[in-house]
C-alpha atoms as a PDB file:
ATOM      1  CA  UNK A   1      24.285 -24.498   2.636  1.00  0.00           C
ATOM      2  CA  UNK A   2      22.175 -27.351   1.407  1.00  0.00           C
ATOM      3  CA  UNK A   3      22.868 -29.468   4.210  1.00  0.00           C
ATOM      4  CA  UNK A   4      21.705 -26.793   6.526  1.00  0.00           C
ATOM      5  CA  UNK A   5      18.329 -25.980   4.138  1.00  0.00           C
ATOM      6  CA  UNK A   6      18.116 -29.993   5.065  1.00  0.00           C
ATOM      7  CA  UNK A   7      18.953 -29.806   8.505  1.00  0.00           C
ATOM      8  CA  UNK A   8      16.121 -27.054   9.003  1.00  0.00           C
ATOM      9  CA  UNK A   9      13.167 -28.693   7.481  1.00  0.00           C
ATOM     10  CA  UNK A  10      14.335 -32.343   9.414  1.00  0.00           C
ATOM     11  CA  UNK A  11      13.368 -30.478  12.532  1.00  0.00           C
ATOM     12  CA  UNK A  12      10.888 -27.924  11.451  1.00  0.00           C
ATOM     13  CA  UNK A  13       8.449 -30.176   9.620  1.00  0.00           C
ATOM     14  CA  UNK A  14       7.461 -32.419  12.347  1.00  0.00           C
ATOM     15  CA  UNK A  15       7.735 -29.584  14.961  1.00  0.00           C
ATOM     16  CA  UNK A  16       5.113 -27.966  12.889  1.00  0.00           C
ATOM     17  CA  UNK A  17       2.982 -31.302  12.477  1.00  0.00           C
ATOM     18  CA  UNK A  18       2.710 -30.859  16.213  1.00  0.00           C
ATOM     19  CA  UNK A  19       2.134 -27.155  16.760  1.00  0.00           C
ATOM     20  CA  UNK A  20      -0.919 -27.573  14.090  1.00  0.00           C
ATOM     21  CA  UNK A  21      -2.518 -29.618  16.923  1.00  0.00           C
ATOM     22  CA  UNK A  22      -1.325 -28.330  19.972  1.00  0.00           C
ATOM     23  CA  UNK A  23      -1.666 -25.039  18.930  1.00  0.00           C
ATOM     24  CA  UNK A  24      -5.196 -25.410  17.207  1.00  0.00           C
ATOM     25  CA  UNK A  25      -7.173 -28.630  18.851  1.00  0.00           C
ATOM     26  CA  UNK A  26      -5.626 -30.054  21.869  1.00  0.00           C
ATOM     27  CA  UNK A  27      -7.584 -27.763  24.202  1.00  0.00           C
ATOM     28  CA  UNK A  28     -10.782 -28.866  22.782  1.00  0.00           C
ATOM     29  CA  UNK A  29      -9.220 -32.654  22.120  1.00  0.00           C
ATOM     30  CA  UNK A  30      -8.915 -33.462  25.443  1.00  0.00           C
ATOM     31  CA  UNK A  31     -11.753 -31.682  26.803  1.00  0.00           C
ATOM     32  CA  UNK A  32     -14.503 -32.574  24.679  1.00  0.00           C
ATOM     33  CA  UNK A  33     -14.433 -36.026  23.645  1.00  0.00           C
ATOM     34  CA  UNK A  34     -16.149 -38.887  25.496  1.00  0.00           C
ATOM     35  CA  UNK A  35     -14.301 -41.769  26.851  1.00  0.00           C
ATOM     36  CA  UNK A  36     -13.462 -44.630  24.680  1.00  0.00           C
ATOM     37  CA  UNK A  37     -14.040 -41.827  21.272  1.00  0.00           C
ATOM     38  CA  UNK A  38     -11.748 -41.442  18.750  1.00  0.00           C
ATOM     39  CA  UNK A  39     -13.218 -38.938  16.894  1.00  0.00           C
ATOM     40  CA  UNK A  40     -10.977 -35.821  15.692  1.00  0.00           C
ATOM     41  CA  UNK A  41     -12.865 -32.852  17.055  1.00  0.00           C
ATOM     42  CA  UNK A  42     -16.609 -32.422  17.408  1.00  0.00           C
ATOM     43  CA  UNK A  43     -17.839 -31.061  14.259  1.00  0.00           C
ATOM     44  CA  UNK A  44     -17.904 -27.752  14.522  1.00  0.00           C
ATOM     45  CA  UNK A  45     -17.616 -24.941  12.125  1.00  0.00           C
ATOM     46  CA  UNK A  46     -16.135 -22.588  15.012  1.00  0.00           C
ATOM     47  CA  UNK A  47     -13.968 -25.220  16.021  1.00  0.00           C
ATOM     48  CA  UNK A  48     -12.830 -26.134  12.702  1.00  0.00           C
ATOM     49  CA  UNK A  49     -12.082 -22.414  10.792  1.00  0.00           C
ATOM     50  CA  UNK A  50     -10.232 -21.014  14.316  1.00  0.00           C
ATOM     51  CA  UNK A  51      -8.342 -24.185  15.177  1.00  0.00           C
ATOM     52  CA  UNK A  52      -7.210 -24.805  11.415  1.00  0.00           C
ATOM     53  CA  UNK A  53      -6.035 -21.288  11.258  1.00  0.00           C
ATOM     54  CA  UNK A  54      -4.616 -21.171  14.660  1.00  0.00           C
ATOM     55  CA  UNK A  55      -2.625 -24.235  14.202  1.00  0.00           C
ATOM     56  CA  UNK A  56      -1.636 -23.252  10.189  1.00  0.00           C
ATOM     57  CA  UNK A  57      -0.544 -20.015  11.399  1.00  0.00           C
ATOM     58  CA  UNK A  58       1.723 -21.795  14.032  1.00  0.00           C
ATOM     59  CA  UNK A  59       2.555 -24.527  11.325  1.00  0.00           C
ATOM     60  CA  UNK A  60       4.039 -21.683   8.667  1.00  0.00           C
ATOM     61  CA  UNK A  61       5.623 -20.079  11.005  1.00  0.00           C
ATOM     62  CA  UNK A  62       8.044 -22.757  11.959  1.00  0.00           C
ATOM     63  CA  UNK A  63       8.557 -24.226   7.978  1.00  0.00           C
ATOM     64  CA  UNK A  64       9.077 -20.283   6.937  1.00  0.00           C
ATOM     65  CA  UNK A  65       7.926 -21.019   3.232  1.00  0.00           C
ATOM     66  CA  UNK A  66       4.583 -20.656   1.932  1.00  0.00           C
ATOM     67  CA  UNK A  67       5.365 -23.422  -0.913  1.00  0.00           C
ATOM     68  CA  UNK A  68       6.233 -26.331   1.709  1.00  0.00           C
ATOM     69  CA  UNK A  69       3.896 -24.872   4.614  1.00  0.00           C
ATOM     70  CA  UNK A  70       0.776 -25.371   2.801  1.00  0.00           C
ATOM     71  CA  UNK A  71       1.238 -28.446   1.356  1.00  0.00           C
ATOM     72  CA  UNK A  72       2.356 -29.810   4.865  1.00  0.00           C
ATOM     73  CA  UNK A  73      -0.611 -28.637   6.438  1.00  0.00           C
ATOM     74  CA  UNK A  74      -3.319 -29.894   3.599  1.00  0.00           C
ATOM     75  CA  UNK A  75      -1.915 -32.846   4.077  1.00  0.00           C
ATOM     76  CA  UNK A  76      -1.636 -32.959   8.340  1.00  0.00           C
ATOM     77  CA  UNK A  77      -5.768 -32.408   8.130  1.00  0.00           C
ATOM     78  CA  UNK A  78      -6.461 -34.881   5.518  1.00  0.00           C
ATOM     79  CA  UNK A  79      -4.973 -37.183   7.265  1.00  0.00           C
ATOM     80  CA  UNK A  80      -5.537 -36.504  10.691  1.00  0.00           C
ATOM     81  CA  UNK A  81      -9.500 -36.984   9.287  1.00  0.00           C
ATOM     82  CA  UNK A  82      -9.333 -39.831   7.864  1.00  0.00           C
ATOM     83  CA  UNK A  83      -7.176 -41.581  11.145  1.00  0.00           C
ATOM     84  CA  UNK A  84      -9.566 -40.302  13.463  1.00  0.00           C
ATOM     85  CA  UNK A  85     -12.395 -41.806  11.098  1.00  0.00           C
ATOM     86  CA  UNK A  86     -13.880 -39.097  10.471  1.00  0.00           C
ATOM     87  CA  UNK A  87     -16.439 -39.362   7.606  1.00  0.00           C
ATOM     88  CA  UNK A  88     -15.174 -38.243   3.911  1.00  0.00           C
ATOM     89  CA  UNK A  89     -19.317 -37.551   3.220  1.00  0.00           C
ATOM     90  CA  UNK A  90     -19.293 -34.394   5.441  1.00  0.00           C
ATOM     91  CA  UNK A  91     -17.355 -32.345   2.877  1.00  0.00           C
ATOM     92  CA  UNK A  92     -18.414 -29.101   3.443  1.00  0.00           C
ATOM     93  CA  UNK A  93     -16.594 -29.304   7.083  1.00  0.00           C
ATOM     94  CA  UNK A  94     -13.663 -31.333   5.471  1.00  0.00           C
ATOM     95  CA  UNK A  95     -13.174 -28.114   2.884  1.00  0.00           C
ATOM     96  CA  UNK A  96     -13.659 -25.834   6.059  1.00  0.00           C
ATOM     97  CA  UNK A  97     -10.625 -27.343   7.894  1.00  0.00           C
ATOM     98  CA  UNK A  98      -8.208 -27.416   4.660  1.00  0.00           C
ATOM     99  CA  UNK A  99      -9.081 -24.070   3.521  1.00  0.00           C
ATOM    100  CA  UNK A 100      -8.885 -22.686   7.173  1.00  0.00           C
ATOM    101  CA  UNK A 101      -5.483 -24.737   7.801  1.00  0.00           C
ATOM    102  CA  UNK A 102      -4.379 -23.746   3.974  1.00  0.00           C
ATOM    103  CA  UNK A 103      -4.626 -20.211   4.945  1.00  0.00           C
ATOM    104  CA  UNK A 104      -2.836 -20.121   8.407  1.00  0.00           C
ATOM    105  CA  UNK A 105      -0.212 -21.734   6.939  1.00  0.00           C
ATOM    106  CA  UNK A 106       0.635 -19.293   4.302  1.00  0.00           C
ATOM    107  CA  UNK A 107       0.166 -16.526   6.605  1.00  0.00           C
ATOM    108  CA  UNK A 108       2.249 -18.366   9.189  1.00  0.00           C
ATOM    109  CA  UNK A 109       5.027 -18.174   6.541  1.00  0.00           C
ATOM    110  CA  UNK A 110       4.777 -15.036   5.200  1.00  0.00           C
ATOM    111  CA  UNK A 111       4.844 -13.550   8.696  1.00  0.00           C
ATOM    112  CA  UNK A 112       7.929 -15.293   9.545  1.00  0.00           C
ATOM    113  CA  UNK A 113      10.165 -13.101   6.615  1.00  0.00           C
ATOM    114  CA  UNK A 114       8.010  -9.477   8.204  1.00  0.00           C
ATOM    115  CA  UNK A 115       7.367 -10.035  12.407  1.00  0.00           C
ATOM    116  CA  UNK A 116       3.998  -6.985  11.339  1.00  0.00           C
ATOM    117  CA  UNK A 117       2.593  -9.664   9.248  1.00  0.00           C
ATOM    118  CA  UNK A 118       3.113 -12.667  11.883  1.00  0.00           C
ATOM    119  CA  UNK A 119       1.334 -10.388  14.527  1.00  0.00           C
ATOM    120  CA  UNK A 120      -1.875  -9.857  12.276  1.00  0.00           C
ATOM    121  CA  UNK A 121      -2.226 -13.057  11.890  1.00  0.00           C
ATOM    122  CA  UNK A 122      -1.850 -14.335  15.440  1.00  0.00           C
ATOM    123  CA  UNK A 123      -4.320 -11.294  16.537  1.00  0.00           C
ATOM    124  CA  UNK A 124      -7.345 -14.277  15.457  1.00  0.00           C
ATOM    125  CA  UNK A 125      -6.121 -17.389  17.682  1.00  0.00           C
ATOM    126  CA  UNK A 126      -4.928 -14.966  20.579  1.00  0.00           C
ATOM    127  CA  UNK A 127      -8.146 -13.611  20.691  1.00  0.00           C
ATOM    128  CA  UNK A 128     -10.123 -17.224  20.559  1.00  0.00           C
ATOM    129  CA  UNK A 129      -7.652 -18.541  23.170  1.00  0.00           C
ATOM    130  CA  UNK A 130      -8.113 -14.908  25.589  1.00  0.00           C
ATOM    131  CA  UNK A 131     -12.114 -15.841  25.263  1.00  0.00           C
ATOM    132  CA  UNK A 132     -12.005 -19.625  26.034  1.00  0.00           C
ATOM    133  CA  UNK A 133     -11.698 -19.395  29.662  1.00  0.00           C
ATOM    134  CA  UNK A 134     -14.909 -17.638  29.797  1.00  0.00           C
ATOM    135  CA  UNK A 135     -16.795 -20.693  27.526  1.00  0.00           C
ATOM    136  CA  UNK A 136     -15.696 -22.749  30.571  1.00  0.00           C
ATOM    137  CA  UNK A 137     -15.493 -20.729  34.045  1.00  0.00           C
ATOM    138  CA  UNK A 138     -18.975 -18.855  33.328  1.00  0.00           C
ATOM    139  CA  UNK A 139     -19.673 -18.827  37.952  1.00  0.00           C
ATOM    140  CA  UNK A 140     -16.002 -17.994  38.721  1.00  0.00           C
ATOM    141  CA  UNK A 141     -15.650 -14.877  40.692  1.00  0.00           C
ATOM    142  CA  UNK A 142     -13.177 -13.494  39.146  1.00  0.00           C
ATOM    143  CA  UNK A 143     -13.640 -14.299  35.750  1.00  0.00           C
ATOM    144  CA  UNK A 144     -13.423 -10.814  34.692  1.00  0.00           C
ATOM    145  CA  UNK A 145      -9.913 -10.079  35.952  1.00  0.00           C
ATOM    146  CA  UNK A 146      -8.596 -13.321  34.400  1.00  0.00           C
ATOM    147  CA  UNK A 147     -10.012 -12.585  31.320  1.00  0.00           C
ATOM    148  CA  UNK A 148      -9.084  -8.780  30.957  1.00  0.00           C
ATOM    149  CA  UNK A 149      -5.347 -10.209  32.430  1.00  0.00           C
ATOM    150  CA  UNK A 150      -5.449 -12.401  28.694  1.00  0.00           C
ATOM    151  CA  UNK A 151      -6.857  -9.588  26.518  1.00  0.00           C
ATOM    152  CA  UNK A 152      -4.439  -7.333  27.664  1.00  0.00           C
ATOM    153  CA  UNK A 153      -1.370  -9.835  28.041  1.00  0.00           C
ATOM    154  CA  UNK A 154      -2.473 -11.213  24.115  1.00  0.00           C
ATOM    155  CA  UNK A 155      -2.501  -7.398  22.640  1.00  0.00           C
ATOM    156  CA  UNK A 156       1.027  -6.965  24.566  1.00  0.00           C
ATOM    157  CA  UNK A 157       2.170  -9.946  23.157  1.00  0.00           C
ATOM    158  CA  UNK A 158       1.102  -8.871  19.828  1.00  0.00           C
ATOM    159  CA  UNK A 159       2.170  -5.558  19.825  1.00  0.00           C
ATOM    160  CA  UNK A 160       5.908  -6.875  20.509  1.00  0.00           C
ATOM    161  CA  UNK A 161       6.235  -9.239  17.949  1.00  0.00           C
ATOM    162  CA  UNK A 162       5.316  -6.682  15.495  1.00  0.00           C
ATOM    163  CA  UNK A 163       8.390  -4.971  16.602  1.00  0.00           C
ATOM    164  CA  UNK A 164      10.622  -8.325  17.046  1.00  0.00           C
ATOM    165  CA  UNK A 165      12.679  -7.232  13.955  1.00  0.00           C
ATOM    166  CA  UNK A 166      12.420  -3.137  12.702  1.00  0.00           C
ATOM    167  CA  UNK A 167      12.484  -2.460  16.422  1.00  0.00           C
ATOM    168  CA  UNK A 168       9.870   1.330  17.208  1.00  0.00           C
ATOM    169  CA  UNK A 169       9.839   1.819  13.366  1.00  0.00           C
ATOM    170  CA  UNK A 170       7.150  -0.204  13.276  1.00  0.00           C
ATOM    171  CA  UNK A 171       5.333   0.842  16.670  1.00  0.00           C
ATOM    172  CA  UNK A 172       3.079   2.866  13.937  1.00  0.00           C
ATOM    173  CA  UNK A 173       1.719  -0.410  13.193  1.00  0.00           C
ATOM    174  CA  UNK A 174       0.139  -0.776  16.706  1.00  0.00           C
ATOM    175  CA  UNK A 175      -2.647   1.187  15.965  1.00  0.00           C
ATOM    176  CA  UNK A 176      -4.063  -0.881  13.026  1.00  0.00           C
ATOM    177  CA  UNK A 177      -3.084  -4.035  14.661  1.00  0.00           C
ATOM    178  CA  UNK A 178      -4.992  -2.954  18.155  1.00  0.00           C
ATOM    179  CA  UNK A 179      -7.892  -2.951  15.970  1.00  0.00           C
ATOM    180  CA  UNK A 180      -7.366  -5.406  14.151  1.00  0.00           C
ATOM    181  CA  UNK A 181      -7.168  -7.248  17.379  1.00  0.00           C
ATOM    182  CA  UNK A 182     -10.644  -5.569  18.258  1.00  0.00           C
ATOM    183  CA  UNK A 183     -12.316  -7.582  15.213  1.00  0.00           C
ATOM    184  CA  UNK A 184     -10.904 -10.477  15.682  1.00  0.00           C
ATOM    185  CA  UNK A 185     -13.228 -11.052  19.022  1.00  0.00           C
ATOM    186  CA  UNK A 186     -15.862 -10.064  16.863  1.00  0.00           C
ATOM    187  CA  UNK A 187     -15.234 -12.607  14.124  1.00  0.00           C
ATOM    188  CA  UNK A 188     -14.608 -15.204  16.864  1.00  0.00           C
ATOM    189  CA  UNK A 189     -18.396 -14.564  18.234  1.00  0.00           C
ATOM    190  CA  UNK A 190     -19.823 -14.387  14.652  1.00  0.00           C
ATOM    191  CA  UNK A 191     -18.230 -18.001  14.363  1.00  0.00           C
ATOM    192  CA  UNK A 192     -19.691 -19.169  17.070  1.00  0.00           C
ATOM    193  CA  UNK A 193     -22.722 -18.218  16.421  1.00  0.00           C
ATOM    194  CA  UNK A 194     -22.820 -19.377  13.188  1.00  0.00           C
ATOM    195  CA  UNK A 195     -21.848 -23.000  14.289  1.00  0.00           C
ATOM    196  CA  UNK A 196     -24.830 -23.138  16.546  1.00  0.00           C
ATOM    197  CA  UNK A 197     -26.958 -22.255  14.408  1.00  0.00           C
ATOM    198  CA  UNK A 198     -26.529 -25.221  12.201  1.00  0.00           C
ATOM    199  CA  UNK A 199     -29.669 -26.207  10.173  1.00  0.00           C
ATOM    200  CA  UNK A 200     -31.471 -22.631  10.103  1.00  0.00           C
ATOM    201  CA  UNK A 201     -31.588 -20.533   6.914  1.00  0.00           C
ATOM    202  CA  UNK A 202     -29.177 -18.604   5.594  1.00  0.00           C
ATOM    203  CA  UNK A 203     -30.422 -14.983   5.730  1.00  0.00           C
ATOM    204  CA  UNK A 204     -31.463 -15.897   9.451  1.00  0.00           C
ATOM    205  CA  UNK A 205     -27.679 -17.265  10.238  1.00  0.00           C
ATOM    206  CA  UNK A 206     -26.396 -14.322   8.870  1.00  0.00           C
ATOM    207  CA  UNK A 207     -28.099 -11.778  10.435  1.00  0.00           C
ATOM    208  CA  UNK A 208     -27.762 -13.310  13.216  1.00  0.00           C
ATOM    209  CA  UNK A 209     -23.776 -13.613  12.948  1.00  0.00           C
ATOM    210  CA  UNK A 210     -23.864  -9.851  11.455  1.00  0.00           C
ATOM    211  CA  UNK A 211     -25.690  -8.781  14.537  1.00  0.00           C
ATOM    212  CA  UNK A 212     -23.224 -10.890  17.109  1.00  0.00           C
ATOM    213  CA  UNK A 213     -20.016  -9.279  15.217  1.00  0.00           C
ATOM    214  CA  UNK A 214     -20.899  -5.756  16.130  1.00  0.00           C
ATOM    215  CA  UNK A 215     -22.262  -6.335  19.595  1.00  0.00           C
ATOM    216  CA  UNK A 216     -19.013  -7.963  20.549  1.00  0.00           C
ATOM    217  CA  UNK A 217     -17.339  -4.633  20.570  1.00  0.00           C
ATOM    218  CA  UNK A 218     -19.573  -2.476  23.359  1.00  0.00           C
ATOM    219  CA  UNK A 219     -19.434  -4.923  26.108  1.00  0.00           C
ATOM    220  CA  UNK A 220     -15.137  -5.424  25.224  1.00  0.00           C
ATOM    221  CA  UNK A 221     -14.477  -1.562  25.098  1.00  0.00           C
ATOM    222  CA  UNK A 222     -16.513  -1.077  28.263  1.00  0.00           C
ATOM    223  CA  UNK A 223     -15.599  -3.651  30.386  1.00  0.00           C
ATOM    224  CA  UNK A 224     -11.678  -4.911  29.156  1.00  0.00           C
ATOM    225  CA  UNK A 225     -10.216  -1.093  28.329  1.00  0.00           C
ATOM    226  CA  UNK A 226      -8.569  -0.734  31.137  1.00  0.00           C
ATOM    227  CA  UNK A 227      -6.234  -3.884  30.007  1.00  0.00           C
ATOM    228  CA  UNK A 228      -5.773  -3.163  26.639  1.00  0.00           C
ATOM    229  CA  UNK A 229      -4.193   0.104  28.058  1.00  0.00           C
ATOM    230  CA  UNK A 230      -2.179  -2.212  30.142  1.00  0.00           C
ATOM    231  CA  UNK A 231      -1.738  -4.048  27.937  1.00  0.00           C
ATOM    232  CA  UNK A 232       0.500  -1.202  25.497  1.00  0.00           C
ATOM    233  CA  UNK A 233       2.106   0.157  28.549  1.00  0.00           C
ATOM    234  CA  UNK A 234       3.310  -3.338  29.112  1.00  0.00           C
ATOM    235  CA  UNK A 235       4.623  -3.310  25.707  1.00  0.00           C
ATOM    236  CA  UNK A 236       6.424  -0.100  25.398  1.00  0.00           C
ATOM    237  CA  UNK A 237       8.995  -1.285  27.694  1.00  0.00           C
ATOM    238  CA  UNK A 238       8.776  -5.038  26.955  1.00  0.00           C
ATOM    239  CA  UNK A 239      10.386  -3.526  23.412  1.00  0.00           C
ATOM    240  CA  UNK A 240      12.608  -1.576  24.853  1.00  0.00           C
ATOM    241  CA  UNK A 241      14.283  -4.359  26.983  1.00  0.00           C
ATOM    242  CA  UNK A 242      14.783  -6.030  23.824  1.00  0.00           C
ATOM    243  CA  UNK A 243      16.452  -3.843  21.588  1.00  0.00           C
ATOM    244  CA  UNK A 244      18.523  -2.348  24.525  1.00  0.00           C
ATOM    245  CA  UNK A 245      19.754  -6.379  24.936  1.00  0.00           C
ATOM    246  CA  UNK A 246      20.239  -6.852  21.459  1.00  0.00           C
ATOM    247  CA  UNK A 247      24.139  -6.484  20.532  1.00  0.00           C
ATOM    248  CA  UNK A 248      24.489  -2.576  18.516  1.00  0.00           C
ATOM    249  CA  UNK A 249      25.093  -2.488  14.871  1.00  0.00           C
ATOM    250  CA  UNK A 250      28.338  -3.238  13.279  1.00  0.00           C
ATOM    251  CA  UNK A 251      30.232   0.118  11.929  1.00  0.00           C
ATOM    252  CA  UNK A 252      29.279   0.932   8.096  1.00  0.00           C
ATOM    253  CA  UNK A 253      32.061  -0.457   6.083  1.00  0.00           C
ATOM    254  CA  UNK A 254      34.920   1.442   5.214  1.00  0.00           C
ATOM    255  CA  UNK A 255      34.741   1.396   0.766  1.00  0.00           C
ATOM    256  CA  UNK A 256      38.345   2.247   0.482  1.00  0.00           C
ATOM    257  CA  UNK A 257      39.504  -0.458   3.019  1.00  0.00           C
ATOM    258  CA  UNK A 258      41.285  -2.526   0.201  1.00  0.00           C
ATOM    259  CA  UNK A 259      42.826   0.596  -1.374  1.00  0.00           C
ATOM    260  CA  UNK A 260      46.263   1.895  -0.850  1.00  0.00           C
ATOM    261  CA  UNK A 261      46.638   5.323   0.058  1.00  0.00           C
ATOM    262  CA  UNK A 262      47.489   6.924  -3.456  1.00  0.00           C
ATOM    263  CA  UNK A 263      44.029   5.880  -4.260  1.00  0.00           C
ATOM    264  CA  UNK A 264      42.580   9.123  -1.892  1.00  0.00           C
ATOM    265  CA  UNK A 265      45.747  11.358  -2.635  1.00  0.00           C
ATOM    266  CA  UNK A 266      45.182  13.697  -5.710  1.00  0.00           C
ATOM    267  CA  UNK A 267      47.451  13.362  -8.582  1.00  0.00           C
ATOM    268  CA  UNK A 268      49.335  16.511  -7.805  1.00  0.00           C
ATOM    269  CA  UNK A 269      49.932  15.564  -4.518  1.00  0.00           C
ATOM    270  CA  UNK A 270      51.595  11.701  -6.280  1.00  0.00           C
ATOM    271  CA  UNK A 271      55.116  13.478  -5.530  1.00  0.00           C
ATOM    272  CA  UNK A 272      54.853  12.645  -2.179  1.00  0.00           C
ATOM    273  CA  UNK A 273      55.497   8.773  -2.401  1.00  0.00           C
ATOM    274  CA  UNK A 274      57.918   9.288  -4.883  1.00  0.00           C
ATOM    275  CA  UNK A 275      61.440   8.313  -4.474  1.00  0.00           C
ATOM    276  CA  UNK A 276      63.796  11.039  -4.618  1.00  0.00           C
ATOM    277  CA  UNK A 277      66.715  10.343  -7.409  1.00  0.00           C
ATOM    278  CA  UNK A 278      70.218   9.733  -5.943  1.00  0.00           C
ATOM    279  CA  UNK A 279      72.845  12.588  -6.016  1.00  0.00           C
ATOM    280  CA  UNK A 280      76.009  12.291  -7.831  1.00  0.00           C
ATOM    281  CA  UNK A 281      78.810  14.182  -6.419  1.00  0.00           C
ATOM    282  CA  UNK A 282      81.199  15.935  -9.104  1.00  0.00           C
ATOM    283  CA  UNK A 283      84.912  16.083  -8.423  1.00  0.00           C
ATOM    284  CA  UNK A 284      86.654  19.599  -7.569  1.00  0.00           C
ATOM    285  CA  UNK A 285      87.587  21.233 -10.918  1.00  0.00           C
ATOM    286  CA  UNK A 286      91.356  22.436 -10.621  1.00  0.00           C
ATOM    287  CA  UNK A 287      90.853  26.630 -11.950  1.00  0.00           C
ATOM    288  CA  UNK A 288      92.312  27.226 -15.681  1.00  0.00           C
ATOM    289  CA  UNK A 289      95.101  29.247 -14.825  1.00  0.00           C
END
C-alpha cells in the first residue's frame, strides 16, 4: 500500500502542475502576450481569480487531498510569478492568484471523494470557458449557436459528473447545480467588469459589478434556454449509458458462509447429525424347562 500511495502522487503531482496551466492560463498565454514577452499573464483581476480557480480546481482534483493539493498549488503560482518575472511589488494581484489557486485546489480535492461537490465547483471555469468564444468571435455569424452548443454541452457535462458515482440518487442535485451554473455567468461578468474598471472608486466598481451580475441572467435565460434544456435531455441518457455499462453489484454476503450447518439447526433438531449407537445382538436364550 505505501508504494502505491507513492506511485500515485509520482504521477499525479506533476500531472496537476500542468493541468493548473493548461486548464487555467494557456488560452490566454498564448493568445495575449506580445512576441519576444515573457510575462505570466496580463495582469488582470478576471484573469487571475477564474484562471487560479479553474486550474486549482483541476489541480485538486488529480492529487485527491486537500493537505498536499494546496500546498502544491501555492507553491506552482509563486513560482510560476517569480520565473515569468513578474513583480513581487504588485501584491494585491499576487494574493489574488494564491488565494484564487488556494481555493480551487481544495475544492478540486474535496470533489474528487463526492463527484456533487466536483460538479459545483467546475460550474465557475465551464462557464468562463462557454463565454470566451464570444470575447473573441464578436462578427461571426453564428456565434449564437456555438455559444448556446457550449452552455448547453458545459451544464450536460456538469450534470453527469454529479452523478459519476451515486448514479440518479443524486439527479436531485441538478436543480441547485443548474443554478448554480446560472450564477456562475453572472460572477464571471461581475469579474470582468471589475478588472476593467481598475483605478475608479470603490462604491462606483461595485455598483457597477452588482449591476453587471444581475443583468447577466435576462439576456442568458432568453436567448441560451433552449440549450440548457438540451442540454439535461442530453444528460438523462448520457447517465443512463453509464450506469447500464457499469458491471451490477456483487450479491450481499452470505453472514453464515463460514458456519457449519448445526449453527442454523435448533437445538432440538441436534439429533439429526447424531450418530446412532451400534446394536448388540444377544444370543438365543435356551427356555427353563
Amino acid at each position: 500500500m505505501g508504494t502505491g500511495f507513492v506511485m500515485r502522487y509520482l504521477w499525479s503531482i506533476p500531472a496537476a502542475v500542468v493541468a493548473w496551466f493548461v486548464g487555467g492560463f494557456s488560452a490566454t498565454y498564448l493568445k495575449g502576450l506580445p512576441e519576444g514577452t515573457t510575462a505570466f499573464v496580463p495582469l488582470r483581476v478576471d484573469l487571475l481569480v477564474l484562471g487560479g480557480f479553474a486550474g486549482g480546481v483541476l489541480a485538486g482534483l488529480l492529487i485527491g487531498r486537500i493537505r498536499i493539493a494546496v500546498p502544491i498549488v501555492l507553491i506552482v503560482a509563486g513560482g510560476m510569478w517569480w520565473l515569468t518575472g513578474n513583480s513581487f511589488a504588485e501584491r494585491n494581484l499576487l494574493i489574488t492568484l494564491l488565494v484564487a489557486s488556494a481555493l480551487g485546489g481544495a475544492f478540486g480535492a474535496w470533489g474528487s471523494r463526492s463527484t456533487v461537490v466536483a460538479a459545483f465547483a467546475l460550474a465557475l471555469p465551464v462557464a468562463w470557458y462557454a463565454l470566451r468564444p464570444a470575447e473573441q468571435l464578436a462578427d461571426w455569424k453564428w456565434l449564437w449557436q456555438l455559444n448556446g452548443l457550449l452552455v448547453g454541452a458545459g451544464l450536460a457535462l456538469l450534470l453527469y459528473l454529479a452523478c459519476w458515482k451515486r448514479g440518479w440518487r443524486s439527479a436531485s442535485y441538478w436543480l441547485p447545480l443548474a443554478a448554480a451554473y446560472l450564477v456562475c455567468f453572472g460572477l464571471v461578468d461581475a469579474i470582468q467588469l471589475v478588472s476593467r474598471q481598475s483605478g475608479k472608486p470603490m462604491d462606483a466598481v461595485g455598483n457597477a459589478s452588482t449591476e453587471a451580475f444581475f443583468q447577466s441572467f435576462e439576456p442568458l435565460l432568453r436567448e441560451y434556454w433552449p440549450w440548457m434544456v438540451v442540454g439535461v435531455l442530453l444528460a438523462i441518457p448520457m447517465v443512463a449509458l453509464k450506469l447500464r455499462a457499469l458491471p451490477p453489484p456483487p450479491p450481499p454476503a452470505d453472514p453464515y458462509a463460514d458456519r457449519s450447518n448445526d449453527a442454523v439447526l435448533s437445538e432440538d433438531l441436534d439429533w439429526i447429525d447424531e450418530q446412532e449407537p451400534r446394536r448388540r445382538l444377544l444370543a438365543r436364550r435356551d427356555p427353563v424347562t
